[in-house]
N, C-alpha and C. Protein backbone atom coordinates (compact mmCIF):
# COMPACT_ATOMS: atom_id res chain seq x y z
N UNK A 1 0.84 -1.18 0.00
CA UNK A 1 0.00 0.00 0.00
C UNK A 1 0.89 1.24 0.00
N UNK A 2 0.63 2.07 -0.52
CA UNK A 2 0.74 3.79 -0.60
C UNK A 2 0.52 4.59 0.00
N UNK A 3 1.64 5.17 0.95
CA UNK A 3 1.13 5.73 1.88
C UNK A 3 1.12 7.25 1.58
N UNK A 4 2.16 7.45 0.45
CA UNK A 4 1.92 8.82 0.24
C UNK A 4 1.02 9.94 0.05
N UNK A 5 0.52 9.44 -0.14
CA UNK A 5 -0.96 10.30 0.13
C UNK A 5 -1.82 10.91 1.37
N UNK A 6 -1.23 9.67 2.20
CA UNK A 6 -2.22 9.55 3.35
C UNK A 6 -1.94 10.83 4.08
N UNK A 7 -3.17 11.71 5.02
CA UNK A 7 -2.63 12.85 6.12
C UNK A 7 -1.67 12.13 7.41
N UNK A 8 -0.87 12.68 7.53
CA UNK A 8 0.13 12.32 8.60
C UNK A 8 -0.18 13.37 10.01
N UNK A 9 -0.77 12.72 11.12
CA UNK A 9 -0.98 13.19 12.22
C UNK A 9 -0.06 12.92 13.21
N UNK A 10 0.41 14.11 13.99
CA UNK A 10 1.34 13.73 15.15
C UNK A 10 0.82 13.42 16.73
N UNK A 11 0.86 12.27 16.79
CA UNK A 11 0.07 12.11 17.94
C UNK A 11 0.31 12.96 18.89
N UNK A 12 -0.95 13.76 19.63
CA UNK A 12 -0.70 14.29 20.48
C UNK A 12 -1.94 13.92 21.55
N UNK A 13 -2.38 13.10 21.57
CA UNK A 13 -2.91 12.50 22.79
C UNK A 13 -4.65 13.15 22.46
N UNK A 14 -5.20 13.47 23.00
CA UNK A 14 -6.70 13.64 23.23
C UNK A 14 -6.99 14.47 21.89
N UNK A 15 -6.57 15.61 21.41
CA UNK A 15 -6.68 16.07 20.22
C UNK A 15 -6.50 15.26 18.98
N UNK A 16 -5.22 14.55 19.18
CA UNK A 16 -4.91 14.26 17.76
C UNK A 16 -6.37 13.12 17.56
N UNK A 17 -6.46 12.22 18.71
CA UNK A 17 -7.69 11.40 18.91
C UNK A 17 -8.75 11.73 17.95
N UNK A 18 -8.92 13.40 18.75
CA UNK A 18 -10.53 13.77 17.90
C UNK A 18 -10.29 13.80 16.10
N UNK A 19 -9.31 14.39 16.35
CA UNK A 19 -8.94 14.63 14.66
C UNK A 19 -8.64 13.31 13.69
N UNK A 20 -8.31 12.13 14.45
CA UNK A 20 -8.39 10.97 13.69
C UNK A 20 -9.66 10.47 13.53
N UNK A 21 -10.40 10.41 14.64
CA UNK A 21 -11.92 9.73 14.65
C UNK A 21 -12.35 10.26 13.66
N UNK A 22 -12.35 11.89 13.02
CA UNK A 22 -13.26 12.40 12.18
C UNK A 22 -12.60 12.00 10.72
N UNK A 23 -11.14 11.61 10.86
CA UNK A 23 -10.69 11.21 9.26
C UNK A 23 -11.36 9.64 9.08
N UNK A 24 -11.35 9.02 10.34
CA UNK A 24 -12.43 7.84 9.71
C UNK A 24 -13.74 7.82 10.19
N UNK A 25 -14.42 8.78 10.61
CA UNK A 25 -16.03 8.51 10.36
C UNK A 25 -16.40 9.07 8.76
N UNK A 26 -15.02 9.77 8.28
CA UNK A 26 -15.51 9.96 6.94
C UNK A 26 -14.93 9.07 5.84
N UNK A 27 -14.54 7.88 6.47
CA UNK A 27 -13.49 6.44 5.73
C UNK A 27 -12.53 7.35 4.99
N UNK A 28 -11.97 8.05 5.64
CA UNK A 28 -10.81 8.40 4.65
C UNK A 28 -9.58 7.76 5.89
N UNK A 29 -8.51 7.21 5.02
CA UNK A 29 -7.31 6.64 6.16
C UNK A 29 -6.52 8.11 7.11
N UNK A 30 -5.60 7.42 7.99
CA UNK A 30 -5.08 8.79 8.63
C UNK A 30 -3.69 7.75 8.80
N UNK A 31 -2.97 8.39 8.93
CA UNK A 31 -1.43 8.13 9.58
C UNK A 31 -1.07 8.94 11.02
N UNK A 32 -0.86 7.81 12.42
CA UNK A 32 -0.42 8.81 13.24
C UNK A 32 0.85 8.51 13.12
N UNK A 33 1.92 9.54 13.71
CA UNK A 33 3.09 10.18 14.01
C UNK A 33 3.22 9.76 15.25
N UNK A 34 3.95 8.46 15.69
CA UNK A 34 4.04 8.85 17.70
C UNK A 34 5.26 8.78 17.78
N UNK A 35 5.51 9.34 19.02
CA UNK A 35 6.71 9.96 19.42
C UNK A 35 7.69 8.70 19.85
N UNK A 36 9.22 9.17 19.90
CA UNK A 36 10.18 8.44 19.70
C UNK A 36 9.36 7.03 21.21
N UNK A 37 9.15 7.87 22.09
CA UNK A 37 9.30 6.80 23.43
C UNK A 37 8.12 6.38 23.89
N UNK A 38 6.91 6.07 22.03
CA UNK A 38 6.48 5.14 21.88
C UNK A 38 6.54 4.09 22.33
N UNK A 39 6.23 2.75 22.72
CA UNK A 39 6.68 1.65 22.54
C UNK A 39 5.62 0.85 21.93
N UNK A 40 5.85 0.39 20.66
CA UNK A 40 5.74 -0.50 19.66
C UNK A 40 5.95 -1.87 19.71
N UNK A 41 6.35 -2.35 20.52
CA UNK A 41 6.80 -3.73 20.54
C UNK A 41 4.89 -5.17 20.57
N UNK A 42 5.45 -5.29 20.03
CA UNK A 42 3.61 -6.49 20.09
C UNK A 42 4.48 -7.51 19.20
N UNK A 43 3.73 -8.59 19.67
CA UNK A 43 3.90 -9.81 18.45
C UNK A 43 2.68 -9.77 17.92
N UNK A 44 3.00 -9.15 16.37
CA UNK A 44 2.45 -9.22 15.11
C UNK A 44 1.18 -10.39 14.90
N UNK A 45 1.88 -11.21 14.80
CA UNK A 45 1.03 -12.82 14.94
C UNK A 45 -0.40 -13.03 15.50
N UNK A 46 -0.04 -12.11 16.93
CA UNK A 46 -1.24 -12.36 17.53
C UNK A 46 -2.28 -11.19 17.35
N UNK A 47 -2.26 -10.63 16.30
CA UNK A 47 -3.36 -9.61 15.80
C UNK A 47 -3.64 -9.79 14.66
N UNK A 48 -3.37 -10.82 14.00
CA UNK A 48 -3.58 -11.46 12.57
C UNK A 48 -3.49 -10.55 11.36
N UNK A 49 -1.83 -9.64 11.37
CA UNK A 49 -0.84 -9.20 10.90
C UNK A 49 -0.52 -9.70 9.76
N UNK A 50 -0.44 -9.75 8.30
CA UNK A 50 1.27 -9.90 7.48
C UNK A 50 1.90 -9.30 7.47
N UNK A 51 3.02 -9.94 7.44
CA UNK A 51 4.51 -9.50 7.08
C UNK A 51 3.85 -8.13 6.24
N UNK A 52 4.65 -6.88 6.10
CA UNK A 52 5.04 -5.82 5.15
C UNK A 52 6.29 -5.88 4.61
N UNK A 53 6.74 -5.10 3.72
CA UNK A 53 7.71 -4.94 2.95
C UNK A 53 9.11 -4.99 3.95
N UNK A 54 8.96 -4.25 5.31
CA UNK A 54 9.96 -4.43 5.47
C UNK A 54 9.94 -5.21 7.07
N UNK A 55 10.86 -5.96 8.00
CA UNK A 55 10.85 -6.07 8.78
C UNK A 55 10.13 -5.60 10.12
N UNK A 56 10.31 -4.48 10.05
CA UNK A 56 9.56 -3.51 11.23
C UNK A 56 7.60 -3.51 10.72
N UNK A 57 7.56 -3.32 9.34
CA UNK A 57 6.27 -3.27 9.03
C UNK A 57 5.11 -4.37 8.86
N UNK A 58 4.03 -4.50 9.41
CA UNK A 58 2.94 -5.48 9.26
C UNK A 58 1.92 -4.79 9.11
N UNK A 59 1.00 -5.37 8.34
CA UNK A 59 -0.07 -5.16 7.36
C UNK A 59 -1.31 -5.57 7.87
N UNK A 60 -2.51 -4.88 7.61
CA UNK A 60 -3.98 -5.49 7.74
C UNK A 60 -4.45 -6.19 9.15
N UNK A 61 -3.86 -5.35 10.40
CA UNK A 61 -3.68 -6.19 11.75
C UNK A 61 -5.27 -5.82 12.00
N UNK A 62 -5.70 -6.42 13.32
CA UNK A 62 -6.94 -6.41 13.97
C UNK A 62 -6.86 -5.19 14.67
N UNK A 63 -7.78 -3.53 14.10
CA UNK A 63 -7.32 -2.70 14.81
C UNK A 63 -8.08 -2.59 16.27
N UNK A 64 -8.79 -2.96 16.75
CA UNK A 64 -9.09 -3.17 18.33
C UNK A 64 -8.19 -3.61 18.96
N UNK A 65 -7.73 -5.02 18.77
CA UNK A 65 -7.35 -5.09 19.86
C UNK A 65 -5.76 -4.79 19.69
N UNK A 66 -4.98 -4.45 18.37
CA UNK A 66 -3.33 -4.14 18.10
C UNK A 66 -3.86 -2.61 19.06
N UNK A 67 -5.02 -1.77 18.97
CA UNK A 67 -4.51 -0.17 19.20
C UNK A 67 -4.65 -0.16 20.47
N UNK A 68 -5.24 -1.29 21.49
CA UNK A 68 -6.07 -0.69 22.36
C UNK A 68 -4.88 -1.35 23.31
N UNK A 69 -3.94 -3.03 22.78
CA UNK A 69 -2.79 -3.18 23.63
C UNK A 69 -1.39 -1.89 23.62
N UNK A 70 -0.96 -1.46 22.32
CA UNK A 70 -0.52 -0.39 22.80
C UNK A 70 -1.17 0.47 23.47
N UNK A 71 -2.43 0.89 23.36
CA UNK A 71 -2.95 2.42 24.39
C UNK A 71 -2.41 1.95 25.80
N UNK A 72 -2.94 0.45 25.83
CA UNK A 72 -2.56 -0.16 27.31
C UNK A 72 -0.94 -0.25 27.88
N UNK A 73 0.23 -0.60 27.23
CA UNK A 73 1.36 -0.21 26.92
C UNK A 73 2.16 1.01 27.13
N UNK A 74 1.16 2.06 26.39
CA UNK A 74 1.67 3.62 26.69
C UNK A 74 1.16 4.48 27.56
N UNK A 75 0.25 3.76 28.36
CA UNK A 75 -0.86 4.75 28.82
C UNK A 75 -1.35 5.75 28.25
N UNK A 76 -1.88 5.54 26.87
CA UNK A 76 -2.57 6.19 26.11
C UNK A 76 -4.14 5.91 25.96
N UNK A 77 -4.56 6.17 26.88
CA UNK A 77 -6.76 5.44 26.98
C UNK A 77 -7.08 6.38 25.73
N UNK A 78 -6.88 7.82 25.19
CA UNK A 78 -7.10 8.05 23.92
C UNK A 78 -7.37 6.87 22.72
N UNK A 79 -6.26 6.36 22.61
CA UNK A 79 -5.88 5.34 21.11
C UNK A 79 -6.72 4.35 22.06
N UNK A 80 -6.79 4.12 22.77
CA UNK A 80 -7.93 2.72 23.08
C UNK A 80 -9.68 3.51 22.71
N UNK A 81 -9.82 4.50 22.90
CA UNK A 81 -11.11 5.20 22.00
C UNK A 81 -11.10 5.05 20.67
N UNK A 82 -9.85 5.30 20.33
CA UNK A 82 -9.89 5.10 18.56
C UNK A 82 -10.04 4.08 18.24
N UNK A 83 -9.63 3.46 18.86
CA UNK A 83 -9.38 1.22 18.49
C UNK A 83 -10.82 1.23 18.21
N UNK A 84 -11.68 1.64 19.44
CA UNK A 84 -13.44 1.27 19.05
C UNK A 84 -14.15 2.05 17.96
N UNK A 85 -13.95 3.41 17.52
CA UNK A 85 -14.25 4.36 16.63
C UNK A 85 -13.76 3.23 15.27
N UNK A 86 -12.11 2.90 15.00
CA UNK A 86 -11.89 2.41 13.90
C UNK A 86 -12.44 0.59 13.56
N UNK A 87 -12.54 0.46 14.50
CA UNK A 87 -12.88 -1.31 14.48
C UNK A 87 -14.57 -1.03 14.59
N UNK A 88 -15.44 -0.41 14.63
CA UNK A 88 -17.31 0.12 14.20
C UNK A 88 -17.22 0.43 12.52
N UNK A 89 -15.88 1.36 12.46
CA UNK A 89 -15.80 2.42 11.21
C UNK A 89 -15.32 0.70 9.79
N UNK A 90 -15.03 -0.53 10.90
CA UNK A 90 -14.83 -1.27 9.66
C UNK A 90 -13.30 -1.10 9.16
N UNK A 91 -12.41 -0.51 9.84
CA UNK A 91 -10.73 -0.19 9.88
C UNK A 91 -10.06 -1.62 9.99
N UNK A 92 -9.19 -1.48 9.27
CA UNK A 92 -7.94 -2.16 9.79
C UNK A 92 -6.62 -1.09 9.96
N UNK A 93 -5.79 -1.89 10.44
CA UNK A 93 -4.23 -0.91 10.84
C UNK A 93 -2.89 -1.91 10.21
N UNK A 94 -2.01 -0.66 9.95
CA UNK A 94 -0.88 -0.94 9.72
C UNK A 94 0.15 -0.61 10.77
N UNK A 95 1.39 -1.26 11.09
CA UNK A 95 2.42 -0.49 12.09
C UNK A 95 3.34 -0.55 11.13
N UNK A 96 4.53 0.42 11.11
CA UNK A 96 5.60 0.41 10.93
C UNK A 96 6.49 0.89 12.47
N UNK A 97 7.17 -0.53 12.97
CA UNK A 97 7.46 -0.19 14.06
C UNK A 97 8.64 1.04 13.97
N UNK A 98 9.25 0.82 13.07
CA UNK A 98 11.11 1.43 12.46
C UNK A 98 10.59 2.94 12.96
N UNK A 99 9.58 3.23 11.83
CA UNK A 99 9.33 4.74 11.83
C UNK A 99 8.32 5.45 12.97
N UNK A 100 7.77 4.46 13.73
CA UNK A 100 6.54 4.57 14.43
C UNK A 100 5.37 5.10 14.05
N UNK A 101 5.21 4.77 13.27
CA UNK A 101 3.71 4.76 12.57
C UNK A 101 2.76 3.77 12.55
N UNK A 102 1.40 4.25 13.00
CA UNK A 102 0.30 3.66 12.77
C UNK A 102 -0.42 4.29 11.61
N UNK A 103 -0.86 3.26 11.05
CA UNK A 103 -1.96 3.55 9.74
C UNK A 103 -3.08 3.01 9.67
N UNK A 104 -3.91 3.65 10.01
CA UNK A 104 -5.49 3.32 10.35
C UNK A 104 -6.15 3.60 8.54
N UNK A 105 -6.85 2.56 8.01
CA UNK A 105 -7.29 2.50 6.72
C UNK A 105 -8.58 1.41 6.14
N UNK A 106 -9.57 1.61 5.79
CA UNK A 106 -10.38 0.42 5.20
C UNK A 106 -9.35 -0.78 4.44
């Protein structure tokens, strides 16, 4: 997939939240931006993930429960709101752990 296109949001916790929910109640994808001391770490596998192009990246994961174990992870209860907004809205997610990006997308 192509991400160039996509809007790139920098997570910033309760705002960036609102501003993602509204890029998918209107099914358009969003890209968040999180910060370096993120932590990203999940086994892939158990969110029924593929492989992506590159190592760090997996594809088409289960976005409930991949967003809502990081929210749980970062103490971010925001992204555990989005997990339910995007998994109603019919979402799946991408991570790229390398760059820390999430990609929320039909």
């Amino acid at each position: 997939m192509d991400y160039g296109n996509m809007p790139v949001l920098k997570w910033e916790g309760a705002i960036s939240a609102k501003k993602a929910s509204a890029q998918i109640h209107h099914a358009e994808p969003v890209i968040l931006q999180m910060s370096e001391d993120f932590n990203m770490s999940v086994d892939a596998s158990a969110y029924g993930c593929r492989d992506g192009k590159t190592s760090g990246s997996h594809i088409d994961c289960n976005v409930e429960s991949l967003l809502k174990t990081l929210a749980e992870e970062n103490a971010q209860p925001e992204l555990a709101k989005l997990a339910t907004v995007a998994h109603t809205a019919g979402q799946v997610v991408d991570i790229d752990t390398d760059k820390r990006r999430i990609i929320i997308h039909d």
